[in-house]
Protein backbone atom coordinates (compact mmCIF):
# COMPACT_ATOMS: atom_id res chain seq x y z
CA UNK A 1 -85.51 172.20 123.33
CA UNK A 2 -82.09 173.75 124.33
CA UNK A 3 -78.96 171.51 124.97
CA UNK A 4 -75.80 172.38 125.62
CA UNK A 5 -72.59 169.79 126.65
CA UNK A 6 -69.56 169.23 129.65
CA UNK A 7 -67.41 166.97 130.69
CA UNK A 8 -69.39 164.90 127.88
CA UNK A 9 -72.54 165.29 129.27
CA UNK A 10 -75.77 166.77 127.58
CA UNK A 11 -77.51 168.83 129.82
CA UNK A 12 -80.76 170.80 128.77
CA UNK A 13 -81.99 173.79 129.78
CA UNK A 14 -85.10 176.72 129.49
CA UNK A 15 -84.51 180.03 128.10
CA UNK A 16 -87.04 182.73 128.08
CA UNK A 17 -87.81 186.08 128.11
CA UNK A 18 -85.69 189.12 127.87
CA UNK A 19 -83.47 191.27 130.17
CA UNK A 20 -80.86 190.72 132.97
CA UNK A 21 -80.46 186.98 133.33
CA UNK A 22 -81.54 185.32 136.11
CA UNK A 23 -80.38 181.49 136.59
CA UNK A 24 -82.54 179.02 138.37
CA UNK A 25 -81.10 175.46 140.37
CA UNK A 26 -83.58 173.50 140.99
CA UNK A 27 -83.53 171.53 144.12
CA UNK A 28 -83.21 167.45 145.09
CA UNK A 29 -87.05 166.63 144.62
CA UNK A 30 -87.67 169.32 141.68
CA UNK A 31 -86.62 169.64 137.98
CA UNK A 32 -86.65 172.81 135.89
CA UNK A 33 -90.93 172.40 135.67
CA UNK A 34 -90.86 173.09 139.43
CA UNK A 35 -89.90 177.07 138.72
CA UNK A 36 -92.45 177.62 136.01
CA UNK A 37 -94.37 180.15 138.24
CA UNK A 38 -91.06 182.24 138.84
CA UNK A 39 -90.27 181.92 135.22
CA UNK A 40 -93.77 182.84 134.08
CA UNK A 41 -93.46 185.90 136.42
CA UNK A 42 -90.26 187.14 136.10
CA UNK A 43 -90.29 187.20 132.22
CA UNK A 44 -93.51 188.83 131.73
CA UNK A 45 -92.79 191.42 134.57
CA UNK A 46 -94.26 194.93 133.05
CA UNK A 47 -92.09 197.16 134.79
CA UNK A 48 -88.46 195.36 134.88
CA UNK A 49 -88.88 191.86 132.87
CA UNK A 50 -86.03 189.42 132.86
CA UNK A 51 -84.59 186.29 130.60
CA UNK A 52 -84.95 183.17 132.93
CA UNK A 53 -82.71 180.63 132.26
CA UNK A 54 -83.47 177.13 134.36
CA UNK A 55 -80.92 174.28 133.98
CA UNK A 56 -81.65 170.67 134.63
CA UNK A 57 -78.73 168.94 136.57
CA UNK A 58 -77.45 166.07 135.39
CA UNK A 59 -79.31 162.80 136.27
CA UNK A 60 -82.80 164.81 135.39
CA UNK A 61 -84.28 164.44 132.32
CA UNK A 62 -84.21 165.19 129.86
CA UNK A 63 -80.58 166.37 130.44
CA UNK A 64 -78.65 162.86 130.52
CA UNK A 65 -78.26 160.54 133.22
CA UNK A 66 -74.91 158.54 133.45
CA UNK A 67 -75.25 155.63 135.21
CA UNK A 68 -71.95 155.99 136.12
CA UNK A 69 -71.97 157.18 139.87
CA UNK A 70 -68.67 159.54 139.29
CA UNK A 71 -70.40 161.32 136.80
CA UNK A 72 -71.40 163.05 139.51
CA UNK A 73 -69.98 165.92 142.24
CA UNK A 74 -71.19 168.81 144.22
CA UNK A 75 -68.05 170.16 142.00
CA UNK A 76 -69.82 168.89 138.60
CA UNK A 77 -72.90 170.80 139.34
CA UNK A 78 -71.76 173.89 140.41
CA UNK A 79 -69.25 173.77 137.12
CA UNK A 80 -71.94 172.90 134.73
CA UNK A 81 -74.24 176.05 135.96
CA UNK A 82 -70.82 178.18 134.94
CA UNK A 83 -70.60 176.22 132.26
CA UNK A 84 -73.79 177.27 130.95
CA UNK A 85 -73.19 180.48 131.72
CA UNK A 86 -70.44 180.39 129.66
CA UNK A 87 -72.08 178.26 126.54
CA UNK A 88 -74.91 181.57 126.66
CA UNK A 89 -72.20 184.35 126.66
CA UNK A 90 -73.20 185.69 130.36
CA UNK A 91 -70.78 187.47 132.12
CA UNK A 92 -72.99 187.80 134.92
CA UNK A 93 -76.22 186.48 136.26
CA UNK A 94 -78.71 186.81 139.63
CA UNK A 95 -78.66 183.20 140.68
CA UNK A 96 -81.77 181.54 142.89
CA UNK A 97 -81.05 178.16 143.82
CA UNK A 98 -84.25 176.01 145.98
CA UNK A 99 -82.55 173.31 148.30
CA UNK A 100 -79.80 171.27 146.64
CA UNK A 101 -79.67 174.49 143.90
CA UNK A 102 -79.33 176.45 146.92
CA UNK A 103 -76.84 174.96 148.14
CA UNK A 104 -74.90 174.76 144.19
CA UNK A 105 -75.88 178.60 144.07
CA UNK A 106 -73.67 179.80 147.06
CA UNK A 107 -70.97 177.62 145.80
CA UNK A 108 -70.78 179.08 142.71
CA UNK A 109 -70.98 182.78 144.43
CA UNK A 110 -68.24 181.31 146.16
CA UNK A 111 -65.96 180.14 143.50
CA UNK A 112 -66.66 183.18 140.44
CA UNK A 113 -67.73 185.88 142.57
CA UNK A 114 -67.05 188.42 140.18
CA UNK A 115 -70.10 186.74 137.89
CA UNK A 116 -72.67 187.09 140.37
CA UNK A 117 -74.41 190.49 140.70
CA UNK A 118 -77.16 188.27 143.67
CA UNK A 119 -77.87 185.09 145.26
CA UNK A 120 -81.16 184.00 146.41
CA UNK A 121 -80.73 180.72 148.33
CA UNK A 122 -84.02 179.07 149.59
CA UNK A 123 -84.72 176.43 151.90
CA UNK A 124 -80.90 176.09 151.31
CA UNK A 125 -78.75 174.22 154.12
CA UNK A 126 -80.06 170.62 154.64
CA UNK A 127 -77.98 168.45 156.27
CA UNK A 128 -75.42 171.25 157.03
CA UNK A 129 -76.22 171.58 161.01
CA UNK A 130 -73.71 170.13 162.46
CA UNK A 131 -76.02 168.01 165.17
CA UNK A 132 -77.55 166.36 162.36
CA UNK A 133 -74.91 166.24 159.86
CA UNK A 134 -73.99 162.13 160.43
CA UNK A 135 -77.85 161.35 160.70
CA UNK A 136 -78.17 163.37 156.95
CA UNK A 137 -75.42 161.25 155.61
CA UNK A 138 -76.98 157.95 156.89
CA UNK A 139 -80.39 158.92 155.38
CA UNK A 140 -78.99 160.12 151.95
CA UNK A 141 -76.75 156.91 151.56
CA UNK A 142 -79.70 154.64 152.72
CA UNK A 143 -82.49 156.14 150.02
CA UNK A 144 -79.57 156.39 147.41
CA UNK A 145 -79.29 152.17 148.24
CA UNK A 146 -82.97 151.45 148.37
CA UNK A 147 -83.86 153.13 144.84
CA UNK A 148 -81.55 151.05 143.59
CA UNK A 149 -82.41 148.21 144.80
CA UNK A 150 -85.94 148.48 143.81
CA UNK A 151 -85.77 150.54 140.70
CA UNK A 152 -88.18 152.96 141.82
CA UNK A 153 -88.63 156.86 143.22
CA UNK A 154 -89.87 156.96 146.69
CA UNK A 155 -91.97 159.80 145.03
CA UNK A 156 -95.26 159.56 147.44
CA UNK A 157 -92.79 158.91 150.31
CA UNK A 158 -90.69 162.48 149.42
CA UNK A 159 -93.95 164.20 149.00
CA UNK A 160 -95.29 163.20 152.31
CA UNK A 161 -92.14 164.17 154.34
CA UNK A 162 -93.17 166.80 157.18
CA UNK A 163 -91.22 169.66 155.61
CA UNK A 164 -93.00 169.22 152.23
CA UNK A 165 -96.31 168.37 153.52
CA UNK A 166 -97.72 172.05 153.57
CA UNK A 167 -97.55 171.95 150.01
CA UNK A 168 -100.33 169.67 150.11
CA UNK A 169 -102.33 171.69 153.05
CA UNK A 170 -102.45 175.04 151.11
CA UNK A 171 -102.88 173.47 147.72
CA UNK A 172 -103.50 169.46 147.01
CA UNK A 173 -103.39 170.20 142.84
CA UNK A 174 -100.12 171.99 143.52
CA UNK A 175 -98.68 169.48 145.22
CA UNK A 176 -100.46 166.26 143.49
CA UNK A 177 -98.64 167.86 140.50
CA UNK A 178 -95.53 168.21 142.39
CA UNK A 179 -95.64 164.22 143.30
CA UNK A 180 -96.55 163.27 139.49
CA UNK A 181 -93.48 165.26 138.42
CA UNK A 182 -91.51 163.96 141.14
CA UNK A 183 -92.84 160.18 140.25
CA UNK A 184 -90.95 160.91 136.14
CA UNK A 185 -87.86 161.69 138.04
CA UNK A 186 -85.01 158.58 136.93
CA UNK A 187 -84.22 156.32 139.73
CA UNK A 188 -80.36 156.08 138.49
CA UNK A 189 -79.84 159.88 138.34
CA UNK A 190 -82.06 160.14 141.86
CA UNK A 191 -79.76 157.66 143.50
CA UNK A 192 -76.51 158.60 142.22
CA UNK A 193 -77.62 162.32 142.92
CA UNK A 194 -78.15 161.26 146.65
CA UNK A 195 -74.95 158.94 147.23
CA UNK A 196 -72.82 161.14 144.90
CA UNK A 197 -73.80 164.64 145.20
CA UNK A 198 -76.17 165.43 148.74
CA UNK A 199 -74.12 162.60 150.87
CA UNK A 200 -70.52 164.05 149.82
CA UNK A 201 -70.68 167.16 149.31
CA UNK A 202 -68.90 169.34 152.58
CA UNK A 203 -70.97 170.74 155.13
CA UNK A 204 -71.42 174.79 154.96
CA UNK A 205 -69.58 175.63 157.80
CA UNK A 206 -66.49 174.50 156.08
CA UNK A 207 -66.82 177.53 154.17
CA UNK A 208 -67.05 179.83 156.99
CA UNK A 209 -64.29 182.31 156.11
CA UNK A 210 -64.85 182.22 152.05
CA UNK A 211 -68.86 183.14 153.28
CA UNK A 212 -67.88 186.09 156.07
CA UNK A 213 -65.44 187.54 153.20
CA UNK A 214 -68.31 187.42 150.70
CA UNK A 215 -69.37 190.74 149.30
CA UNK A 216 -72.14 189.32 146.82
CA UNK A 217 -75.84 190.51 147.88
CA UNK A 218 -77.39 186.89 149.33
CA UNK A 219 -81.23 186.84 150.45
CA UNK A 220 -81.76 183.51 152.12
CA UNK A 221 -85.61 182.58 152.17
CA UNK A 222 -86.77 179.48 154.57
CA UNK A 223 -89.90 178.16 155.64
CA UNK A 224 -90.78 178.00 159.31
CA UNK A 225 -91.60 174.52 159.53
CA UNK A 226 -88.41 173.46 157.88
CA UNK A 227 -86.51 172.24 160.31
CA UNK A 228 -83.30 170.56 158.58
CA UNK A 229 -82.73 174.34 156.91
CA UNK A 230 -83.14 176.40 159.83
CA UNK A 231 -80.50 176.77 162.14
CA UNK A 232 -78.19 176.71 158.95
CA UNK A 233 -80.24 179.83 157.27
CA UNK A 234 -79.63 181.41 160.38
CA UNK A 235 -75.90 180.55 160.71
CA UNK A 236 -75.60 181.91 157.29
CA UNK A 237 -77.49 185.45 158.08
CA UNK A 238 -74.76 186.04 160.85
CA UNK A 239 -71.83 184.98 158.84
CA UNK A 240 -72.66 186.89 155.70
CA UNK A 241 -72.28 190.51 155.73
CA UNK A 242 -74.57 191.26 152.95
CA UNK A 243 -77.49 188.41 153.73
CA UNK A 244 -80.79 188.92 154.60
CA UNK A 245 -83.03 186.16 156.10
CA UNK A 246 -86.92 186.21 155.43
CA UNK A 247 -88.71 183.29 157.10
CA UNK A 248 -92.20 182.15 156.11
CA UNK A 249 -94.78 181.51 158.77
CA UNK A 250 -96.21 177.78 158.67
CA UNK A 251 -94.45 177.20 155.76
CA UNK A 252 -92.13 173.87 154.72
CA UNK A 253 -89.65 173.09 152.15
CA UNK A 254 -91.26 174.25 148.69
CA UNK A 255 -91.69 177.91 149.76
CA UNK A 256 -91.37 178.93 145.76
CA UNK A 257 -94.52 176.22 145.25
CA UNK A 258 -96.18 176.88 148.63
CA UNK A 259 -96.66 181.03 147.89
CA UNK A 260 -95.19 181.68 144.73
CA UNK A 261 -96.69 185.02 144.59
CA UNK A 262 -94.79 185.93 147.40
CA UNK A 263 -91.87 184.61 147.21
CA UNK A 264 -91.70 186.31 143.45
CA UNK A 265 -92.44 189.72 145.28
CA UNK A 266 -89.47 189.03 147.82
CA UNK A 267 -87.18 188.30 145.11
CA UNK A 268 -88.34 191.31 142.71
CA UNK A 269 -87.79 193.68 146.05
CA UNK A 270 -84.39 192.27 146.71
CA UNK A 271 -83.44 193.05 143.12
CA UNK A 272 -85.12 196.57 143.19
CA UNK A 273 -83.27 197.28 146.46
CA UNK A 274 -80.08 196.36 144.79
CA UNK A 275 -80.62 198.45 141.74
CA UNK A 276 -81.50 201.31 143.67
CA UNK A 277 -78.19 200.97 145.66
CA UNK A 278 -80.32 200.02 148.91
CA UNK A 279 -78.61 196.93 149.73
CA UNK A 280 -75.75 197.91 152.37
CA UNK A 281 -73.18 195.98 154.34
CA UNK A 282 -74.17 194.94 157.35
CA UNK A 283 -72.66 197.04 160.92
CA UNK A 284 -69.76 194.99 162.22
CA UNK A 285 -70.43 196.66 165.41
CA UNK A 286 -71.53 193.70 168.47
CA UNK A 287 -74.48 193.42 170.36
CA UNK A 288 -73.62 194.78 173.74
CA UNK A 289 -76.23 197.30 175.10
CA UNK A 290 -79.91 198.62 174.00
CA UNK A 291 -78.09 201.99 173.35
CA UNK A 292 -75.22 202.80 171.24
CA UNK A 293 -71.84 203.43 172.55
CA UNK A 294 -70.33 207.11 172.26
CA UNK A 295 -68.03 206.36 169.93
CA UNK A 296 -71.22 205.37 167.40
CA UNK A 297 -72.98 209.02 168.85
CA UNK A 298 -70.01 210.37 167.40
CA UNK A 299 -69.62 208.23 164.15
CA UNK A 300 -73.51 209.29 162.92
């Protein structure tokens, strides 16, 4: 089982397979066991098979859990995924980040660019809305207080949430086993994770100009029926010039656990498109008419 340390902090992670690295963050409610369908998939792919590496952020075992709450940033966890990067010898890496990892993905696209050939960011932008920013704060702070005061994970309470019940409505085993995982998670690293990391961290229209700049390939991936990502996923198909937005019909939070046979295609055809040089900027030109303006007759 592969470890690797920062800031003084033992973190582990997967490794398999061979070929272009891809690097999986997991979300809020998941651990690295929550992407072994993508990892199973990717690796063994016949045509184009890749290494899959999946860290566990801090406060998930088995990487460590301080019970110190400063142990713990937005900042920390997008370092230690570059960090890790860095510990494998990677100069570059596709990243796909689910939720909270969605959210660490684009800020690491944001901050070293230049090692990011993609970005997949799914169900990514909770709490980001402005509307609902204050009430996300509330919530986070509140569940971050009441696991510690009782010592436990809300686990049945998470799983039952209406953006996470689908799971359960197009497969009870996959998401009973998604609750039992959920149910191992550490109530120290859960809580300080909430109050530390999902509570502080700055909303995504912050970033507004360092995302409109961005020239790294993002597909953003959301499920229909969930509603805290998306108005954000949306905001960030306009702002990006190289995004992409897929949305799945009748589909919540754990889109990679919900359809994972999909959701692998979507990623592998991103990928291929990007290979093959198929991925283009999108037209700066406004919305204005049906028909395109002479100067764009011209242009073609």
């Amino acid at each position: 089982m592969p470890y690797f340390s920062h800031q003084g902090v033992k973190l582990h992670y997967l490794d398999e397979g061979e070929g272009p690295a891809l690097l999986f963050l997991h979300e809020f409610g998941g651990d690295a066991r929550t992407w072994a369908q993508q990892v199973a998939g990717f690796s063994q792919q016949t045509d184009a098979p890749r290494r899959c590496i999946v860290l566990s952020a801090r406060g998930y075992l088995p990487s460590d859990v301080p019970a110190d709450p400063a142990a713990y940033s937005w900042e920390n966890n997008r370092d230690d995924a570059i960090a890790l990067m860095d510990h494998l010898g990677l100069q570059q890496v596709d990243l796909i980040g689910l939720s909270m990892g969605a959210y660490i993905a684009l800020m690491v696209t944001l901050h070293v660019p230049d090692r990011i050939r993609s970005t997949v960011c799914a169900s990514v932008g909770a709490g980001a809305h402005p509307p609902f920013r204050a009430a996300f704060i509330e919530d986070a702070i509140a569940s971050a207080d009441h696991i510690r005061a009782t010592g436990t994970m809300p686990a049945r309470e998470m799983a039952l949430a209406p953006n996470r019940i689908q799971l359960r409505s197009k497969n009870e085993p996959a998401w009973q086993e998604f609750l039992d995982q959920l149910a191992e998670h550490d109530p120290i690293g859960a809580a300080n994770t909430l109050a530390e990391v999902q509570a502080k961290r700055p909303g995504l229209h912050d970033f507004a100009d360092q995302l409109e700049a961005l020239e790294v390939p993002v597909l953003i991936l959301a499920g229909d029926e969930d509603e805290p990502c998306l108005d954000v996923s949306l905001w960030l198909k306009r702002q990006m010039p190289y995004a992409a937005l897929k949305l799945y019909p009748r589909s919540g939070h754990l889109i990679n656990l919900e359809d994972p046979d999909q959701f692998n295609l979507d990623i592998a055809l991103f990928h291929r498109a990007l290979g093959e040089g198929r991925w283009e900027k999108r037209s700066p030109t406004p919305f204005t008419s049906m028909f395109a303006s002479t100067d764009e007759l011209q242009s073609d």
